[in-house]
C-alpha atoms as a PDB file:
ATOM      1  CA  UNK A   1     -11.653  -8.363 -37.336  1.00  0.00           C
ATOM      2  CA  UNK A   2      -8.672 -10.005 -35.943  1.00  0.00           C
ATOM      3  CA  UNK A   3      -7.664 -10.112 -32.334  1.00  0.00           C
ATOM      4  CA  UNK A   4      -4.957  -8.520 -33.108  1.00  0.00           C
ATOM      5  CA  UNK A   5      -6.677  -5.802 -34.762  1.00  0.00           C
ATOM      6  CA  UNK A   6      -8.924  -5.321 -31.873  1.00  0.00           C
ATOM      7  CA  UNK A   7      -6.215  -5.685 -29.393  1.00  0.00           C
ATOM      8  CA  UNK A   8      -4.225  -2.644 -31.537  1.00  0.00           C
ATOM      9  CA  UNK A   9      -7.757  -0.656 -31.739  1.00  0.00           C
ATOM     10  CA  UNK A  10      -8.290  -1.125 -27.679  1.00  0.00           C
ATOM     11  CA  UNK A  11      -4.410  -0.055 -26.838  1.00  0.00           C
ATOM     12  CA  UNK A  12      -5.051   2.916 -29.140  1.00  0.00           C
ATOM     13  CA  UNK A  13      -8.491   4.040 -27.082  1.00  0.00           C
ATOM     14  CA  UNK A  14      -6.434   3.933 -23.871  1.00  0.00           C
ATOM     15  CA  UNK A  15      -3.517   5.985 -25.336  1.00  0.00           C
ATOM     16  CA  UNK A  16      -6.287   8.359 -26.052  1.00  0.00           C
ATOM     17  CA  UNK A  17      -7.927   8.581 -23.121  1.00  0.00           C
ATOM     18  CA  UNK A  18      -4.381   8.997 -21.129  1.00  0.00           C
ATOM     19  CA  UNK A  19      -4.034  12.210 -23.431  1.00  0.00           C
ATOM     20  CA  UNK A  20      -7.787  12.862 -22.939  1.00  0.00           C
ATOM     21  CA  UNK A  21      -7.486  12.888 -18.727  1.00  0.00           C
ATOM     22  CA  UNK A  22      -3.867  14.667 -19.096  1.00  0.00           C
ATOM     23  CA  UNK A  23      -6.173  17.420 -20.795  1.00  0.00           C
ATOM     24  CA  UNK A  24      -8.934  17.005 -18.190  1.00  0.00           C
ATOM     25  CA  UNK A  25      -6.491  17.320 -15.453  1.00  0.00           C
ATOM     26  CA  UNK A  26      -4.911  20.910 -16.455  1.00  0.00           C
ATOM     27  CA  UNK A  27      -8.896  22.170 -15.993  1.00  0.00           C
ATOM     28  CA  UNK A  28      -9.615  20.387 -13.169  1.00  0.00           C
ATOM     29  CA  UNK A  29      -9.841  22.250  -9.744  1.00  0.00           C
ATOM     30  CA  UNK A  30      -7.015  20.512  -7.646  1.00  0.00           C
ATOM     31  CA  UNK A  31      -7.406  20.109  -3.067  1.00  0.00           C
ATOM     32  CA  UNK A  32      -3.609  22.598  -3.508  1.00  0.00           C
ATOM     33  CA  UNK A  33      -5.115  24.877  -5.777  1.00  0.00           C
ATOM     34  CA  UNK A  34      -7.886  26.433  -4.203  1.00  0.00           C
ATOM     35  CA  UNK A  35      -8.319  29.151  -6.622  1.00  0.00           C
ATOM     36  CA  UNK A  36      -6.738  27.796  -9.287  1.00  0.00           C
ATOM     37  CA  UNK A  37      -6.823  24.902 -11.870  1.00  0.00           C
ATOM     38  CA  UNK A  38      -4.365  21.684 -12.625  1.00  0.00           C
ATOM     39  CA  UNK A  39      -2.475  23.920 -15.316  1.00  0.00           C
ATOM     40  CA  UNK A  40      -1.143  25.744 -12.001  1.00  0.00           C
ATOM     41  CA  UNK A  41       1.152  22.579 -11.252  1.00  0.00           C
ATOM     42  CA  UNK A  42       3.551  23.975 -14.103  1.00  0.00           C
ATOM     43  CA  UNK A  43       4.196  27.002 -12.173  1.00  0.00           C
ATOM     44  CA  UNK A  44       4.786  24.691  -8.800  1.00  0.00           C
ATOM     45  CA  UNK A  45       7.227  22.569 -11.002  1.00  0.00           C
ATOM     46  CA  UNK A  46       9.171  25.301 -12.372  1.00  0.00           C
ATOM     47  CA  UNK A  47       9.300  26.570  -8.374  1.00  0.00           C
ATOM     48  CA  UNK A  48      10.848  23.298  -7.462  1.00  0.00           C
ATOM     49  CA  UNK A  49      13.476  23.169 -10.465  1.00  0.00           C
ATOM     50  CA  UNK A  50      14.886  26.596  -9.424  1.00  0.00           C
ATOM     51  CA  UNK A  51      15.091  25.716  -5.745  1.00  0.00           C
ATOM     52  CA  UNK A  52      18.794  25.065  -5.133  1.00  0.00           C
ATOM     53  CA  UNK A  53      17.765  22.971  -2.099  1.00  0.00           C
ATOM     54  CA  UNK A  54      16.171  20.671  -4.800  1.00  0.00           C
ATOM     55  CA  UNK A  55      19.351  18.034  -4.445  1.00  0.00           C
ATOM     56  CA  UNK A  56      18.664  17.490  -1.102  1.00  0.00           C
ATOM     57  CA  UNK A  57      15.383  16.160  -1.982  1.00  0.00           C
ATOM     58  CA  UNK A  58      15.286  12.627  -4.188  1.00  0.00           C
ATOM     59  CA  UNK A  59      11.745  13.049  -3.724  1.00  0.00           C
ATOM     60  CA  UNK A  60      10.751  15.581  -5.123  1.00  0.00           C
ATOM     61  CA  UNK A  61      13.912  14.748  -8.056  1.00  0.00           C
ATOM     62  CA  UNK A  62      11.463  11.496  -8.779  1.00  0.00           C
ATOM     63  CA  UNK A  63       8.260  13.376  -8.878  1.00  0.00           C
ATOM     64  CA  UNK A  64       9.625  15.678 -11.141  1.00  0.00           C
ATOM     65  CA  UNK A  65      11.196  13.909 -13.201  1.00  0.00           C
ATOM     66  CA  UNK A  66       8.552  10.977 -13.805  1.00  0.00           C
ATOM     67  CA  UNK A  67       6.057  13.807 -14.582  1.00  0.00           C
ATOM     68  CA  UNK A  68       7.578  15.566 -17.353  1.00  0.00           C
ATOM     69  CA  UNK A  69       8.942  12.333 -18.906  1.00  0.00           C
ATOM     70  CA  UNK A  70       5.049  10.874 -18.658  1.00  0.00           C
ATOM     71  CA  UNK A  71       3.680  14.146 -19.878  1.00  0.00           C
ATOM     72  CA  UNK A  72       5.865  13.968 -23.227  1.00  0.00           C
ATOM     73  CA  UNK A  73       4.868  10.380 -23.485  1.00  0.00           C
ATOM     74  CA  UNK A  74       1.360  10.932 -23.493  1.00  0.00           C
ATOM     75  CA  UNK A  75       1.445  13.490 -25.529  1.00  0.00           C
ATOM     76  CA  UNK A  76       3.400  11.472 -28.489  1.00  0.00           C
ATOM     77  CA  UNK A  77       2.178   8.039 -27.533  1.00  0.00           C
ATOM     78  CA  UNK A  78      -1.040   7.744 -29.667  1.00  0.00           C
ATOM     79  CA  UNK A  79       1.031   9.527 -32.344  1.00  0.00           C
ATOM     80  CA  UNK A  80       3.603   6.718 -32.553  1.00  0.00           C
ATOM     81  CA  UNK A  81       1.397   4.445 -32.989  1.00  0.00           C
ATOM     82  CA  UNK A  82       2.614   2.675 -36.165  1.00  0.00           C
ATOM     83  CA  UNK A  83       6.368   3.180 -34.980  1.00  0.00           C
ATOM     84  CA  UNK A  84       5.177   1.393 -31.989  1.00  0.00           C
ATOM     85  CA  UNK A  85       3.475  -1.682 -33.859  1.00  0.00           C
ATOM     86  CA  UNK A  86       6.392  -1.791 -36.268  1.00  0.00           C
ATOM     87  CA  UNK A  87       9.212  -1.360 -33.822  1.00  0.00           C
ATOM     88  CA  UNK A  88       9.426  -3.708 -30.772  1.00  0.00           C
ATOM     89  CA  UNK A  89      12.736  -2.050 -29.869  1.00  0.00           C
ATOM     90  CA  UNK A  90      11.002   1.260 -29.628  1.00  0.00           C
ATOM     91  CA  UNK A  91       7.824   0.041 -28.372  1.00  0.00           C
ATOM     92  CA  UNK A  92      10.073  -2.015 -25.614  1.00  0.00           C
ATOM     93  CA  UNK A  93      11.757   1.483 -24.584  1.00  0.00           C
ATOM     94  CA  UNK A  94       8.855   3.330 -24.500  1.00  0.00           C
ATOM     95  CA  UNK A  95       6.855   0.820 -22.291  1.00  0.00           C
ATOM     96  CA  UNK A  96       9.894   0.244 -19.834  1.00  0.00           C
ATOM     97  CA  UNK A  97      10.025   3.952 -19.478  1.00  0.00           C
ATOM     98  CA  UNK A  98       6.276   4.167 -18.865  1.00  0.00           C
ATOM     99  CA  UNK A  99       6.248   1.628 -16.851  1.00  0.00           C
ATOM    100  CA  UNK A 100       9.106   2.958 -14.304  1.00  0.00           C
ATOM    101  CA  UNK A 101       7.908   6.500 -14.454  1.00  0.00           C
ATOM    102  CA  UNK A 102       4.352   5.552 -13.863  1.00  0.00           C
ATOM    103  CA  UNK A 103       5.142   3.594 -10.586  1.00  0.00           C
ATOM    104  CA  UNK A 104       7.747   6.550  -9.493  1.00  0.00           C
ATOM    105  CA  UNK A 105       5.184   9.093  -9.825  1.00  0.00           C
ATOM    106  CA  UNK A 106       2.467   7.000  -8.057  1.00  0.00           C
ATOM    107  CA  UNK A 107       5.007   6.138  -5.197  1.00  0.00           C
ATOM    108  CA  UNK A 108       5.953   9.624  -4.874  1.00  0.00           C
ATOM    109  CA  UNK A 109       2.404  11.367  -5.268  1.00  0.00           C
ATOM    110  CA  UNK A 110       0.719   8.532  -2.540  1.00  0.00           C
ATOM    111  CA  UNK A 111       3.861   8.409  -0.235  1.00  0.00           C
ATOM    112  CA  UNK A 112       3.035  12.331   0.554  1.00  0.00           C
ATOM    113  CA  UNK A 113      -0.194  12.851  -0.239  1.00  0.00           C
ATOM    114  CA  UNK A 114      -2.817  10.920   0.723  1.00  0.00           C
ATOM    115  CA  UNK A 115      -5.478  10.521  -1.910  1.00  0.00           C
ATOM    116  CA  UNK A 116      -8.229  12.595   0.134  1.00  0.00           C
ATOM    117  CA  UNK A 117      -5.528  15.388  -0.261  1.00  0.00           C
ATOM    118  CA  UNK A 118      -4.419  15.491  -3.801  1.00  0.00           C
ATOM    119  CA  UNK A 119      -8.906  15.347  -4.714  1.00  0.00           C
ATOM    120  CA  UNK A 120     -10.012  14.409  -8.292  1.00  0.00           C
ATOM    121  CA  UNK A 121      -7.380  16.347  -9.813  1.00  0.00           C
ATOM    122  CA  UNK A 122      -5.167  13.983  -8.211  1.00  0.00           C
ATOM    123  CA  UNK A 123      -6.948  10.935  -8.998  1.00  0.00           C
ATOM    124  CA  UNK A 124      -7.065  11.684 -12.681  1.00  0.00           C
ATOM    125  CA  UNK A 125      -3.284  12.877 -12.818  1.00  0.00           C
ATOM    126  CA  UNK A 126      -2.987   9.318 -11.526  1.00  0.00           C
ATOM    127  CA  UNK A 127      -5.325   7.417 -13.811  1.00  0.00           C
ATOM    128  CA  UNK A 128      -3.796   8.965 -16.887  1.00  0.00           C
ATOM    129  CA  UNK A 129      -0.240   7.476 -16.990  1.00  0.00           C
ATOM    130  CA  UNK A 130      -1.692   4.304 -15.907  1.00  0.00           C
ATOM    131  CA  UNK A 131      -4.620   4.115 -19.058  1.00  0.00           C
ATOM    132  CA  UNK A 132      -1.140   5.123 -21.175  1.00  0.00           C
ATOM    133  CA  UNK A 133       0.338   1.716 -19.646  1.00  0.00           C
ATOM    134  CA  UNK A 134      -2.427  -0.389 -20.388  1.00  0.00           C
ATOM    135  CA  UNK A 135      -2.470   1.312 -23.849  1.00  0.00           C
ATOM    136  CA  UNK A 136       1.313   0.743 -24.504  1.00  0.00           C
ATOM    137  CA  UNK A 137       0.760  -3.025 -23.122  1.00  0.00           C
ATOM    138  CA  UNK A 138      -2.089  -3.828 -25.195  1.00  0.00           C
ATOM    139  CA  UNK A 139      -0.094  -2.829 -28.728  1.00  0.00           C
ATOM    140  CA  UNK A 140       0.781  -5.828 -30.688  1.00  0.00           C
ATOM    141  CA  UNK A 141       2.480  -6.413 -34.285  1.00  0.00           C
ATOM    142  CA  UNK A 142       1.342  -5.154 -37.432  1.00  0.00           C
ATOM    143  CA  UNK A 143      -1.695  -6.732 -38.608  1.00  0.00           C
ATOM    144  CA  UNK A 144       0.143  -7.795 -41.997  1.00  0.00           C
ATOM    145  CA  UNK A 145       0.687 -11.579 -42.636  1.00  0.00           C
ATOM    146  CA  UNK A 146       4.558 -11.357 -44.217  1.00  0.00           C
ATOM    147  CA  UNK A 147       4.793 -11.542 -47.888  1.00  0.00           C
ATOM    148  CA  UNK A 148       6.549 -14.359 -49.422  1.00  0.00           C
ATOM    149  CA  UNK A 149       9.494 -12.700 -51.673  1.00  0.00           C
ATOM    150  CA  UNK A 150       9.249 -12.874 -55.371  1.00  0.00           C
ATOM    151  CA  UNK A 151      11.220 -15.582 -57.086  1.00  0.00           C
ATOM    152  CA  UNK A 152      12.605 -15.092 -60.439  1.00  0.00           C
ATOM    153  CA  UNK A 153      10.784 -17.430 -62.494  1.00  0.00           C
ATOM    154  CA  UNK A 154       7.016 -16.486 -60.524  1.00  0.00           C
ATOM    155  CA  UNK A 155       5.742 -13.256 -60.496  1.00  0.00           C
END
């Protein structure tokens, strides 16, 4: 096995595992939601979208923003995974966007919680974009050595 095979196979896992703890987190019991689960943050996102007051709040704007956007990414992430070995355009998009949304959300999430307040929940909301990072960072180039083109007189 090549390094870069095992490099590919260990970005993979962690794209997995991001999906896997975005999963986990939906079931989890969060420190907010005392009687509910993680699934409940949908309902507290869809509050904040139809609050008018929402401009006023670049906060909350971030937060909102960088969690949807990271929510479709790990959801499609280990599902791209060949566009993403083939493509370093898309695979440079999608990492810059990870990258950004993943330190928004973290800024956001820490700057008003503190991490005794948002519980495991929390903690696993926060480890998931991250193992998506490391996943998206640890993709290289297809495996393929480049085939030399066919000349006329050798087949």
């Amino acid at each position: 096995m090549t390094t870069r095979r095992a490099t590919n196979l260990l970005g993979l896992s962690f794209l997995v595992v991001a999906l896997v703890c975005l999963a986990v987190f939906h079931f989890l019991p969060g420190e907010e939601f005392e009687e509910g689960r993680g699934w409940r943050i949908w309902l507290e996102v869809w509050d904040v979208i139809r609050d008018p007051d929402m401009e006023n709040s670049p906060e909350g704007m971030i937060g909102i923003s960088c969690f949807v956007g990271l929510v479709g990414l790990m959801l499609v992430s280990p599902f791209l995974f060949g566009v993403l070995r083939k493509s370093r355009l898309a695979w440079w998009l999608v990492t810059i966007f990870s990258g950004l949304a993943t330190m928004g959300l973290w800024v956001v999430l820490l700057s008003v919680n503190s991490p005794d307040q948002i519980g495991l929940s929390g903690m696993v909301l926060l480890a998931a974009p991250a193992c998506n990072l490391i996943g998206l960072l640890l993709l290289r180039g297809d495996d393929r050595t480049p085939r030399r083109p066919v000349e006329e007189g050798n087949p």
